[in-house]
PDB file of N, CA and C in Angstrom:
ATOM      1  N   UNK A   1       1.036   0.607  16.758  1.00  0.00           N
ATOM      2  CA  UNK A   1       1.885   0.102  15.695  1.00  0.00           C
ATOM      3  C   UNK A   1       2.411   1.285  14.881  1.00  0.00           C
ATOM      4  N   UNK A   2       3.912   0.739  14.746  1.00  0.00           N
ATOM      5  CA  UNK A   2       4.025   2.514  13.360  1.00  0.00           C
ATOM      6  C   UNK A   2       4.500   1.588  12.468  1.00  0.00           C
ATOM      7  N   UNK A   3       4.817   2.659  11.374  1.00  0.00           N
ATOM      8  CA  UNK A   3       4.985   2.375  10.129  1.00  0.00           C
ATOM      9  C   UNK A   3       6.081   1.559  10.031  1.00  0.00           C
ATOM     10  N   UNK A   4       7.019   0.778  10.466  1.00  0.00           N
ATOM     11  CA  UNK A   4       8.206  -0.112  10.085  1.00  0.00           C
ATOM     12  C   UNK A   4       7.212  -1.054  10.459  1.00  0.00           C
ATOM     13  N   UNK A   5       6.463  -1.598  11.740  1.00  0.00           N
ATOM     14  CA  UNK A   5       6.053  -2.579  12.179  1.00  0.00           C
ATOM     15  C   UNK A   5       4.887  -2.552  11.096  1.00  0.00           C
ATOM     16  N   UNK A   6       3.947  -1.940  10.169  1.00  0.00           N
ATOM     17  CA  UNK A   6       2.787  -2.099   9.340  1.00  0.00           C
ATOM     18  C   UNK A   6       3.545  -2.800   8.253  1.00  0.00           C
ATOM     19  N   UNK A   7       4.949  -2.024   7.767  1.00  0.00           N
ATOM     20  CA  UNK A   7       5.564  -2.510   6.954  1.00  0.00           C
ATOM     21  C   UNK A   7       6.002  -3.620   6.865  1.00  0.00           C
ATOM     22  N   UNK A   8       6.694  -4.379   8.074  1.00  0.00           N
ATOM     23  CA  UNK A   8       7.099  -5.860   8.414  1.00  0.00           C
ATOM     24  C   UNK A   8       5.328  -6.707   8.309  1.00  0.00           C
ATOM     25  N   UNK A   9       4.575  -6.093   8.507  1.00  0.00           N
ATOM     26  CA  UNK A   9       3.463  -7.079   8.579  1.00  0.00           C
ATOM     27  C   UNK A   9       2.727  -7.149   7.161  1.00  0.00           C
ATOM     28  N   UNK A  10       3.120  -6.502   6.163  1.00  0.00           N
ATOM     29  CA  UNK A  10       2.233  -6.282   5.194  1.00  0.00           C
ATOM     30  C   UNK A  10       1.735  -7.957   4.203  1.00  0.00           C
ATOM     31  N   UNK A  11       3.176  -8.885   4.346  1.00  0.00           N
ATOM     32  CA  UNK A  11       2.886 -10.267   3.707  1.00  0.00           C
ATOM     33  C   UNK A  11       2.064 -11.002   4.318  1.00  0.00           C
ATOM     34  N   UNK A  12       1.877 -10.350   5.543  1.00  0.00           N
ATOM     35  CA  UNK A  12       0.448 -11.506   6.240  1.00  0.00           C
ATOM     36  C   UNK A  12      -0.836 -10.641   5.635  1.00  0.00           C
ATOM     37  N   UNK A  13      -0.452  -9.627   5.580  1.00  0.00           N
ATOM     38  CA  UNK A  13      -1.770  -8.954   4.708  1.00  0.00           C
ATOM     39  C   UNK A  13      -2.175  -8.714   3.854  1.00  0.00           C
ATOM     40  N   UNK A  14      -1.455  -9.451   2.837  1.00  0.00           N
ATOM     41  CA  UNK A  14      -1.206  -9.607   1.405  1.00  0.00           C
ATOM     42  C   UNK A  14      -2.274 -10.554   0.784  1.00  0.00           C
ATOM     43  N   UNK A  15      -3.439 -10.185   0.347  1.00  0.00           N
ATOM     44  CA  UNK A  15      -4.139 -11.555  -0.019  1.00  0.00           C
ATOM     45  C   UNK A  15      -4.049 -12.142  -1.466  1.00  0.00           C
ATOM     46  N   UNK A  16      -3.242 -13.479  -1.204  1.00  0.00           N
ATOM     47  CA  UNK A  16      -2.781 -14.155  -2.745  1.00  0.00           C
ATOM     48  C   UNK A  16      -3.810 -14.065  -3.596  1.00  0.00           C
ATOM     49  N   UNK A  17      -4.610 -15.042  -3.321  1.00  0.00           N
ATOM     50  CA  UNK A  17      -5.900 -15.434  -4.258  1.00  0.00           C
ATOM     51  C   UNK A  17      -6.521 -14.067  -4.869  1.00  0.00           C
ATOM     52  N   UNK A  18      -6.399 -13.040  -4.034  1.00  0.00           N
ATOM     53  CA  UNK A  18      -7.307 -11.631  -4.700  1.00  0.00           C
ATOM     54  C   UNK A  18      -6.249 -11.385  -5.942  1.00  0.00           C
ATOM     55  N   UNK A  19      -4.655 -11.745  -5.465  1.00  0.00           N
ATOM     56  CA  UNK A  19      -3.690 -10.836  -6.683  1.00  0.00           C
ATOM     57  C   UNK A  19      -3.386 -12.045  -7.876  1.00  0.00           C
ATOM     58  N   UNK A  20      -4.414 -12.733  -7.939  1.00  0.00           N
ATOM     59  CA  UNK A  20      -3.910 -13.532  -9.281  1.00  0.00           C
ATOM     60  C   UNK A  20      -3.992 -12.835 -10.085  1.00  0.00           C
ATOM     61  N   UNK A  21      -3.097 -12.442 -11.363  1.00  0.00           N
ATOM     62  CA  UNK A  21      -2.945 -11.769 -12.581  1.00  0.00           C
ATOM     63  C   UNK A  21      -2.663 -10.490 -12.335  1.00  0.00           C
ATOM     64  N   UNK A  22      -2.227  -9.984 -10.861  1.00  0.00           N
ATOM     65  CA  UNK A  22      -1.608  -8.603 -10.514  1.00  0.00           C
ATOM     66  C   UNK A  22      -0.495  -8.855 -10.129  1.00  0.00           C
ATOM     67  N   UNK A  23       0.446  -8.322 -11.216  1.00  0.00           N
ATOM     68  CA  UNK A  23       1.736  -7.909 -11.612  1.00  0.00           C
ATOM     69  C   UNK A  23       2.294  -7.069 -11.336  1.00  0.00           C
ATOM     70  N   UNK A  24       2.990  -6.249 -10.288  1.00  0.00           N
ATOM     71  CA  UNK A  24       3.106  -4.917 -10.785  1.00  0.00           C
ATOM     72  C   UNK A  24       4.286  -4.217  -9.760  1.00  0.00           C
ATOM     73  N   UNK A  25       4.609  -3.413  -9.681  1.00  0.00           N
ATOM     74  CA  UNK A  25       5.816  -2.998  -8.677  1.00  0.00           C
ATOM     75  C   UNK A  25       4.947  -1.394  -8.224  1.00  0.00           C
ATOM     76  N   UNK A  26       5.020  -1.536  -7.227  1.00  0.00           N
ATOM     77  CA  UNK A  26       4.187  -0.053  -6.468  1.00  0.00           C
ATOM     78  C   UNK A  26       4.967   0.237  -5.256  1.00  0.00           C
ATOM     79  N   UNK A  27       5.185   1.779  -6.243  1.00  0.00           N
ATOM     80  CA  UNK A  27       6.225   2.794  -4.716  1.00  0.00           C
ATOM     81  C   UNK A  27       4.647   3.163  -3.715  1.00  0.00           C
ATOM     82  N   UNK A  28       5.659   2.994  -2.318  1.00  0.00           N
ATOM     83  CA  UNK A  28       4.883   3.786  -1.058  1.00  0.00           C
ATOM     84  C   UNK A  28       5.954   4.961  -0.617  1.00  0.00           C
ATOM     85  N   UNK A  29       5.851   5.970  -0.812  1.00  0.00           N
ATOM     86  CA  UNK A  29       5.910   7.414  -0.317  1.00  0.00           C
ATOM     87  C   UNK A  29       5.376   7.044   0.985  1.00  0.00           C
ATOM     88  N   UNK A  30       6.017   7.313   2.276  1.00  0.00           N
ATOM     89  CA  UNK A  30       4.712   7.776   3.486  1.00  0.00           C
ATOM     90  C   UNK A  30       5.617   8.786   4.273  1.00  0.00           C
ATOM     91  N   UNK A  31       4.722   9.998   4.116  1.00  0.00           N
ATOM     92  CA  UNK A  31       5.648  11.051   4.510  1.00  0.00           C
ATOM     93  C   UNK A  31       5.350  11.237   6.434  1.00  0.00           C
ATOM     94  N   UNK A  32       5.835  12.157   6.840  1.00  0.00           N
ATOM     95  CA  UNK A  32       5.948  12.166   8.099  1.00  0.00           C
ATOM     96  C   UNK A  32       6.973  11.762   9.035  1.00  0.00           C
ATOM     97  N   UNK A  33       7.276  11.944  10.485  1.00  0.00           N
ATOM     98  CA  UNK A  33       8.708  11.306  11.276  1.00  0.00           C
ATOM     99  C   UNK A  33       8.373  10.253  10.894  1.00  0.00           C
ATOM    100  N   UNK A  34       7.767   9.723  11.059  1.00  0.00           N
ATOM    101  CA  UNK A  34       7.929   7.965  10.911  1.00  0.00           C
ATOM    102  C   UNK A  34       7.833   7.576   9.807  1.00  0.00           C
ATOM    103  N   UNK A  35       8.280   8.066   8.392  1.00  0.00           N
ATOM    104  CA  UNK A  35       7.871   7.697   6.940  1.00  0.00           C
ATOM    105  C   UNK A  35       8.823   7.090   6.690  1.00  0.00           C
ATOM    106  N   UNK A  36       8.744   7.127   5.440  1.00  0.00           N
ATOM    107  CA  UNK A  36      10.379   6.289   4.582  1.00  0.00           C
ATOM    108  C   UNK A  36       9.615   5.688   3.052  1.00  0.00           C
ATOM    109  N   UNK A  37      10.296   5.085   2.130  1.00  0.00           N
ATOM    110  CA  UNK A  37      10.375   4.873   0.955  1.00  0.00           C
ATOM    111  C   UNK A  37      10.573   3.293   1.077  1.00  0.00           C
ATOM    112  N   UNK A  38       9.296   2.537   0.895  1.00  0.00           N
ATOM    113  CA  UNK A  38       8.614   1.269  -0.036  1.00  0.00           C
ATOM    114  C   UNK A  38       8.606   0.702  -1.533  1.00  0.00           C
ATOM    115  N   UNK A  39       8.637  -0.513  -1.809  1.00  0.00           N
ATOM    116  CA  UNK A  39       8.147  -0.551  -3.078  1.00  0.00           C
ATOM    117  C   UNK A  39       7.533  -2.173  -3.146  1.00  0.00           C
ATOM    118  N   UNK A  40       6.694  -2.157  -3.681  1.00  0.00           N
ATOM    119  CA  UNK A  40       6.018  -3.437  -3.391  1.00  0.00           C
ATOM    120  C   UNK A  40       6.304  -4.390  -4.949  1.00  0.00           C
ATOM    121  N   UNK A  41       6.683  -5.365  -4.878  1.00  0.00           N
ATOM    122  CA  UNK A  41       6.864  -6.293  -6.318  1.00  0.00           C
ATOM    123  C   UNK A  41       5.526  -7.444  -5.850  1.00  0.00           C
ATOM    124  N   UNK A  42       5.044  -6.818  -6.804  1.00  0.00           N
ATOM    125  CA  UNK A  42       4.422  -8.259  -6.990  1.00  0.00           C
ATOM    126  C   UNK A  42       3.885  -9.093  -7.929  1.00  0.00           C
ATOM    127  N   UNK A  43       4.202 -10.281  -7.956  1.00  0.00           N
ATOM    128  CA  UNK A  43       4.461 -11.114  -9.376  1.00  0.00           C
ATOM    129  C   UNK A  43       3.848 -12.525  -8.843  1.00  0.00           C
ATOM    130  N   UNK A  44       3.188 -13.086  -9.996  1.00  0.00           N
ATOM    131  CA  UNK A  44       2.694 -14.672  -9.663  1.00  0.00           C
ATOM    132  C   UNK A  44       2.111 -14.681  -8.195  1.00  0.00           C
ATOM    133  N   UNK A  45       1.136 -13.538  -7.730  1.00  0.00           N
ATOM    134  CA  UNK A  45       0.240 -13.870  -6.429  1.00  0.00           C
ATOM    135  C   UNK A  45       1.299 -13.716  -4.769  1.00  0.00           C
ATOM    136  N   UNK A  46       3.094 -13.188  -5.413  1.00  0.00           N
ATOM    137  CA  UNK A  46       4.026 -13.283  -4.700  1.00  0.00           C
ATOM    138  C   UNK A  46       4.080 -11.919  -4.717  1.00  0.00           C
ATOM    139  N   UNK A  47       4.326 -11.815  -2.658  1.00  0.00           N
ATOM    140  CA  UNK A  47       4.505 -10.250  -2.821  1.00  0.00           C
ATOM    141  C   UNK A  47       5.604  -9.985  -1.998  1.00  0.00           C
ATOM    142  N   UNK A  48       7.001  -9.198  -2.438  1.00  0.00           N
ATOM    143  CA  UNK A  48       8.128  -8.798  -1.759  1.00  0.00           C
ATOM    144  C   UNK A  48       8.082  -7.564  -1.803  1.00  0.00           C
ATOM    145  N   UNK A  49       8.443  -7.300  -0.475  1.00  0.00           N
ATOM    146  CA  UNK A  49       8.803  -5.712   0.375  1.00  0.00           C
ATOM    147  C   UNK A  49      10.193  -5.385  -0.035  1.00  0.00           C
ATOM    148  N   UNK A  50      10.437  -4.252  -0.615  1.00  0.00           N
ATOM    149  CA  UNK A  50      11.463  -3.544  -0.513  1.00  0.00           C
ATOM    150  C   UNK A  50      11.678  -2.504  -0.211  1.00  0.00           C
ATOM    151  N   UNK A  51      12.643  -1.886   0.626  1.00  0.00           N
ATOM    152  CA  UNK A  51      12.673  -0.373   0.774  1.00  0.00           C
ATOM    153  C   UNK A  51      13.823   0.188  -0.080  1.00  0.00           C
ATOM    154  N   UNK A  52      13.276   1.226   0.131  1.00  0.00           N
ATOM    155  CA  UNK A  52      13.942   2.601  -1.357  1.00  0.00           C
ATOM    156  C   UNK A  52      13.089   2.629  -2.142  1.00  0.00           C
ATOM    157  N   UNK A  53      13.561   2.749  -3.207  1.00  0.00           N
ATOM    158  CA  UNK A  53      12.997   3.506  -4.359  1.00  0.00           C
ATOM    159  C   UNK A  53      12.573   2.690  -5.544  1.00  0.00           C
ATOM    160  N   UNK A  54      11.541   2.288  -6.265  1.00  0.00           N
ATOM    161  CA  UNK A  54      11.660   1.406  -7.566  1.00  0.00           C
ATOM    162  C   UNK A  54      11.976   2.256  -8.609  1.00  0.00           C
ATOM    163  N   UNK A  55      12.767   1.637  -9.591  1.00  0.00           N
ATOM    164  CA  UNK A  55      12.681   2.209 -10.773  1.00  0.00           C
ATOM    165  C   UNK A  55      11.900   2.585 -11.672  1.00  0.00           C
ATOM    166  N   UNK A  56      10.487   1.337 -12.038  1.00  0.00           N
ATOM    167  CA  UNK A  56       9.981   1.724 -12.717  1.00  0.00           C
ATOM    168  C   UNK A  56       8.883   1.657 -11.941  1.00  0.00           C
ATOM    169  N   UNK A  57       8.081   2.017 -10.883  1.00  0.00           N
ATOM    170  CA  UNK A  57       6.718   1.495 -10.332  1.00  0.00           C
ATOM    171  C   UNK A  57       5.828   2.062 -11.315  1.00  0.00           C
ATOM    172  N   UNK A  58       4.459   1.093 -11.712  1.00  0.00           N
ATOM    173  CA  UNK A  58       3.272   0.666 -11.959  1.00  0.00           C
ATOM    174  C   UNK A  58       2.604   2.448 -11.546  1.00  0.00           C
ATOM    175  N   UNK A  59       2.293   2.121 -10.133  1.00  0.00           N
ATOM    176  CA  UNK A  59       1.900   3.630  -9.756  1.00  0.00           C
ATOM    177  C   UNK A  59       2.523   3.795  -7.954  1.00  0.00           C
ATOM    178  N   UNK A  60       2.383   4.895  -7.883  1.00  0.00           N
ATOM    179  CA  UNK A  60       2.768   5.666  -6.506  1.00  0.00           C
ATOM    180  C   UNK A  60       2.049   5.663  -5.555  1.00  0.00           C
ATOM    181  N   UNK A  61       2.039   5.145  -4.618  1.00  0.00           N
ATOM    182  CA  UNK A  61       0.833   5.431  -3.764  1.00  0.00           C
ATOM    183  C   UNK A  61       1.823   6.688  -2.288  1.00  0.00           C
ATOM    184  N   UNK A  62       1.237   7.555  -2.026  1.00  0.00           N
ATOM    185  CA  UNK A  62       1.718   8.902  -1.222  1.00  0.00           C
ATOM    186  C   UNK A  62       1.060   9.177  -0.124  1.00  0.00           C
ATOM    187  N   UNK A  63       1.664   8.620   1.282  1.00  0.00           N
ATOM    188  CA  UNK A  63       0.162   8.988   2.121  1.00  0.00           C
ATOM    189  C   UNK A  63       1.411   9.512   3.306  1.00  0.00           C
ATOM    190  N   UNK A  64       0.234   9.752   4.270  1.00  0.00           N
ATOM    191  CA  UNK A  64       1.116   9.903   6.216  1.00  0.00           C
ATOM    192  C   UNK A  64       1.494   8.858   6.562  1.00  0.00           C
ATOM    193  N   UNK A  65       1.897   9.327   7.701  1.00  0.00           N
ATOM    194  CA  UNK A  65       2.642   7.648   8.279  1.00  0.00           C
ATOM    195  C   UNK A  65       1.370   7.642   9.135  1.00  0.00           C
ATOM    196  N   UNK A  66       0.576   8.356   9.408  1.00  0.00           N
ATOM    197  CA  UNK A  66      -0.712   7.820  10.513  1.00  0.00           C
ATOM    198  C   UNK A  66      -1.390   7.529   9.581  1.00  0.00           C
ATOM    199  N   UNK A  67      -1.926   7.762   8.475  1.00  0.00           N
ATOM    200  CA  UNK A  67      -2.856   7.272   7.946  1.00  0.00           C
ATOM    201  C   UNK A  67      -2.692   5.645   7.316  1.00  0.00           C
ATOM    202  N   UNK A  68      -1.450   5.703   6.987  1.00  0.00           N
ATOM    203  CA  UNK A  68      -0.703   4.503   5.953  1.00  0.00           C
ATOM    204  C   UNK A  68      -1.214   3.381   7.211  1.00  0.00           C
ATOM    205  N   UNK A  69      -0.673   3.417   8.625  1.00  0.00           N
ATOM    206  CA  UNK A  69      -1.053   2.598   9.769  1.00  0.00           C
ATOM    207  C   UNK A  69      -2.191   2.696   9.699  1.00  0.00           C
ATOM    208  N   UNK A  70      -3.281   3.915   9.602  1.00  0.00           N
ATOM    209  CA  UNK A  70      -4.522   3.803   9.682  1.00  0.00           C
ATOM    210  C   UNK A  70      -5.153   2.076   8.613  1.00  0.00           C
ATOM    211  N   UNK A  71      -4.982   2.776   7.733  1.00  0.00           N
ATOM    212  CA  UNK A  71      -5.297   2.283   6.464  1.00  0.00           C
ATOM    213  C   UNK A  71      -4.998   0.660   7.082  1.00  0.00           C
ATOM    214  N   UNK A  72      -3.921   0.225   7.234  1.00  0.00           N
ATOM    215  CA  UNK A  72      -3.341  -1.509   7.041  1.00  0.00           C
ATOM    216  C   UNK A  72      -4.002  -1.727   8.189  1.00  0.00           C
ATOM    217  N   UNK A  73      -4.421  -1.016   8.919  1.00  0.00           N
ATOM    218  CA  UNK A  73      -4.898  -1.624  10.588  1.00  0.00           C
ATOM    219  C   UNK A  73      -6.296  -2.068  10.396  1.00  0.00           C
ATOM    220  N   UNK A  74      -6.897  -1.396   9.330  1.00  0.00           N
ATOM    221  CA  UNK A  74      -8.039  -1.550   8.980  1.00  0.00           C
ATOM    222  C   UNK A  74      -9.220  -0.227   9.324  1.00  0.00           C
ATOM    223  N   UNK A  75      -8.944   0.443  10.215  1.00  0.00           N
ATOM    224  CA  UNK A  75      -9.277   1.455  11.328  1.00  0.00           C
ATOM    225  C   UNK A  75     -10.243   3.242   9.954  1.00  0.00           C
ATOM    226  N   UNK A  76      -9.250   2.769   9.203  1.00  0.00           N
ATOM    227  CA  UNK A  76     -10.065   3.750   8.666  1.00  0.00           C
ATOM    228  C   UNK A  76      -9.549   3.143   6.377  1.00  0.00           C
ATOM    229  N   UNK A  77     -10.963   3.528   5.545  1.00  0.00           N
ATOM    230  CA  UNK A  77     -10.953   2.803   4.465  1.00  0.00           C
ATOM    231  C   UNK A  77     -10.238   3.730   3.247  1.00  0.00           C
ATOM    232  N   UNK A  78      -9.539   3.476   2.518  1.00  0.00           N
ATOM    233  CA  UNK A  78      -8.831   3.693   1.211  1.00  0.00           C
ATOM    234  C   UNK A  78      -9.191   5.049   0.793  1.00  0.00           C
ATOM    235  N   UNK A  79     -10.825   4.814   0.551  1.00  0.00           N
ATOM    236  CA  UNK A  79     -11.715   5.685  -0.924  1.00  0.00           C
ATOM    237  C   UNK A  79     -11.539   7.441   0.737  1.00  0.00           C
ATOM    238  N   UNK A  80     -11.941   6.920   2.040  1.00  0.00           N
ATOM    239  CA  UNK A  80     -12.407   8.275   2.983  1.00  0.00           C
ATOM    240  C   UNK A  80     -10.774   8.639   3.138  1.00  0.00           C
ATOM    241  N   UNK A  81      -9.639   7.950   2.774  1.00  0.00           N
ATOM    242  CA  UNK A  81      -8.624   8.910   3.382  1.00  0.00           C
ATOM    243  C   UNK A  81      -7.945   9.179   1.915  1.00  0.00           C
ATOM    244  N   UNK A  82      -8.629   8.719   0.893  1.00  0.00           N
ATOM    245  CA  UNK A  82      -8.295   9.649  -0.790  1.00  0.00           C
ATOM    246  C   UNK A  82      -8.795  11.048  -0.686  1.00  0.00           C
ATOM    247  N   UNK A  83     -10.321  10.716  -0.437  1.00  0.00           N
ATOM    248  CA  UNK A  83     -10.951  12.029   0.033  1.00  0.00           C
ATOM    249  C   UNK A  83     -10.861  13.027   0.564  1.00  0.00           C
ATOM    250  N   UNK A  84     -10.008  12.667   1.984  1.00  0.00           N
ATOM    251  CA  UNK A  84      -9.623  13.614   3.090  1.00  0.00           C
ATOM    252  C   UNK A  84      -7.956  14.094   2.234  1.00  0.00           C
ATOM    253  N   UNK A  85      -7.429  13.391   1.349  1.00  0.00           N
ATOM    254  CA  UNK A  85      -6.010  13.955   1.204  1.00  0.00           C
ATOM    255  C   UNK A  85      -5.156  13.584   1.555  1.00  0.00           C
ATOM    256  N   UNK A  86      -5.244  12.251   2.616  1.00  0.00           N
ATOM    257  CA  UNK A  86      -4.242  12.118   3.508  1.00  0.00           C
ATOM    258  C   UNK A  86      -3.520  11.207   2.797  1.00  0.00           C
ATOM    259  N   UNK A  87      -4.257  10.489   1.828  1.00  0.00           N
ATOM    260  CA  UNK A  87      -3.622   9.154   0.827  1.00  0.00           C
ATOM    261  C   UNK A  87      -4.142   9.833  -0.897  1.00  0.00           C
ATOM    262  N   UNK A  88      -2.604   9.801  -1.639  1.00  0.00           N
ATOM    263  CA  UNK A  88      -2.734   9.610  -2.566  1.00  0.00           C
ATOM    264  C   UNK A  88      -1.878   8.670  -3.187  1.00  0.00           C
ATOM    265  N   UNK A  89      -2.509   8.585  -4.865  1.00  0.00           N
ATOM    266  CA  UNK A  89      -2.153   7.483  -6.119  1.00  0.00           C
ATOM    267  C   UNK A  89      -1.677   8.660  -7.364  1.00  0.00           C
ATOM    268  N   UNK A  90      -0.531   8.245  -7.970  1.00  0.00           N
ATOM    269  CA  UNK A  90      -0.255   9.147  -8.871  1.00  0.00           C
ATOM    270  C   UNK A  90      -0.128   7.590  -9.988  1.00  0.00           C
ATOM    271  N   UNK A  91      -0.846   7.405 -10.866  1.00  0.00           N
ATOM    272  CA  UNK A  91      -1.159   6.839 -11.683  1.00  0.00           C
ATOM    273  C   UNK A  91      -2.378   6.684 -12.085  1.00  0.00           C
ATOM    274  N   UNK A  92      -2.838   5.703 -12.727  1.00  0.00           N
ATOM    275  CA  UNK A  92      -4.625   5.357 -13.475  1.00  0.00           C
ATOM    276  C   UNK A  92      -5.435   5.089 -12.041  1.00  0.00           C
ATOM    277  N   UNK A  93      -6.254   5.645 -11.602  1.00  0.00           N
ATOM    278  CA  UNK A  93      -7.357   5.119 -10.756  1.00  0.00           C
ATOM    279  C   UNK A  93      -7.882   3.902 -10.304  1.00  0.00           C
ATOM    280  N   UNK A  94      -7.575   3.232 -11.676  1.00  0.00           N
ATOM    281  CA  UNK A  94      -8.111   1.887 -11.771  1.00  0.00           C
ATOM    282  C   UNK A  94      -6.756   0.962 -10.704  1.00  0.00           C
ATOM    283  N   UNK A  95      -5.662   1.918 -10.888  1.00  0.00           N
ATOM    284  CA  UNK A  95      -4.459   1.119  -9.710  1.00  0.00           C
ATOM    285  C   UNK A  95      -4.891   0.609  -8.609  1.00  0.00           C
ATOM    286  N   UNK A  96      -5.170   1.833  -8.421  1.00  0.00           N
ATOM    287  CA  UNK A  96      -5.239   2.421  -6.723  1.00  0.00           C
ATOM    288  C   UNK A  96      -6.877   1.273  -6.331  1.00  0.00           C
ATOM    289  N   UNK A  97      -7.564   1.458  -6.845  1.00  0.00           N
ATOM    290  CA  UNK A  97      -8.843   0.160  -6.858  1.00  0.00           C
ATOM    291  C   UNK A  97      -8.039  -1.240  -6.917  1.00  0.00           C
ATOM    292  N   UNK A  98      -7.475  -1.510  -7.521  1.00  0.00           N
ATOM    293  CA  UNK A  98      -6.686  -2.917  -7.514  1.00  0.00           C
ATOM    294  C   UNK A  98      -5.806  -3.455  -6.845  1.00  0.00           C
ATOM    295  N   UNK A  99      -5.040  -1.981  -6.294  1.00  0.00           N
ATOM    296  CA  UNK A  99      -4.344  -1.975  -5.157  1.00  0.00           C
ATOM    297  C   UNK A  99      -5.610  -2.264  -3.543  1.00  0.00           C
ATOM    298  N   UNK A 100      -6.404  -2.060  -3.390  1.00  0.00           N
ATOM    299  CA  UNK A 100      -7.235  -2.187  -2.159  1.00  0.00           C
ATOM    300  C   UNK A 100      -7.471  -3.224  -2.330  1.00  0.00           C
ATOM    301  N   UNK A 101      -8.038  -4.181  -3.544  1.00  0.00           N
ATOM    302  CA  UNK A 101      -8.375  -5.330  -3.379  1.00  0.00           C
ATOM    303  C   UNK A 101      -7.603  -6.582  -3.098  1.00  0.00           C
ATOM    304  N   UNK A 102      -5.897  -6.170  -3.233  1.00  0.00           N
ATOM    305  CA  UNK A 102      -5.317  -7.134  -2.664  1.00  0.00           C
ATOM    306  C   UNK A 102      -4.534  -7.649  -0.630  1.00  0.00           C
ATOM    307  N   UNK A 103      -5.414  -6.584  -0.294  1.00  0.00           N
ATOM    308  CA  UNK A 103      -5.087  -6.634   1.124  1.00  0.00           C
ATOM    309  C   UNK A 103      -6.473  -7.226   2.118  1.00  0.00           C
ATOM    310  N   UNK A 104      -6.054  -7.916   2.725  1.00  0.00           N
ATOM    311  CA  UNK A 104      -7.086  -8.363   4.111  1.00  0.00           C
ATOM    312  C   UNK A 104      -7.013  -7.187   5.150  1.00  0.00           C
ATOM    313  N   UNK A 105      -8.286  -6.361   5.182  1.00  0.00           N
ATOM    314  CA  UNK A 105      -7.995  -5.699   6.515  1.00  0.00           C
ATOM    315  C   UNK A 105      -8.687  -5.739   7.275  1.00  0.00           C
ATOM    316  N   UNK A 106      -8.846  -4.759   8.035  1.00  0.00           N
ATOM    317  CA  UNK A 106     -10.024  -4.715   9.414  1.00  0.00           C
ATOM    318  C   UNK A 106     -11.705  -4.429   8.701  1.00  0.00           C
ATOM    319  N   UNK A 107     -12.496  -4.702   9.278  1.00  0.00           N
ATOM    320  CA  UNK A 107     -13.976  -4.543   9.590  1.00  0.00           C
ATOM    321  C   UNK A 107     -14.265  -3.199   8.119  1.00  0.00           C
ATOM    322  N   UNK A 108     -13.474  -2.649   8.597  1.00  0.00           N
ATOM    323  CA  UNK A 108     -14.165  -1.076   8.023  1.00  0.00           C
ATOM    324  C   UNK A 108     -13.965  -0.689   6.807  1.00  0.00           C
TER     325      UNK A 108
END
């Protein structure tokens, strides 16, 4: 899978019930050939994909295009590819935690 196809799949991986009372518009940066410019709205447990740029995003999230697939595939977790560098958050910490809790992923 690359990154357009993670991207087309992200509303099945969107978990409503986790984002009640998360509001917020979040840019994805994912650099690499296969990258490009995201922004996630999400409002009332509703989450729309847009590409380009947001105006005002909440916070940034900045990763690879292998890891970003890593990450949604489930294959490897949030906190080990902050660690490694390969994924960052340029906002409050507490985002980037709130941001993980609204996705269904794999096992790991």
């Amino acid at each position: 899978m690359n990154v357009k196809e993670t991207v087309a799949k992200l509303p099945e991986l969107f978990n409503a019930k986790k984002a009640r009372g998360y509001n917020r518009v979040i840019q994805m940066e994912v650099t690499g050939p296969d990258g490009g410019s995201w922004y996630l709205d999400v409002k009332d447990q509703v989450l729309k994909v847009v590409e380009g740029k947001a105006e005002n995003p909440r916070f940034t999230l900045t990763v690879s295009d292998e890891a970003f697939v890593s990450y949604f595939n489930g294959s490897e977790r949030g906190m080990d590819l902050v660690r490694s560098g390969k994924m960052k958050f340029t906002g409050p910490m507490t985002e980037g935690i709130a941001f993980s809790a609204i996705w269904i992923l794999g096992a790991k």
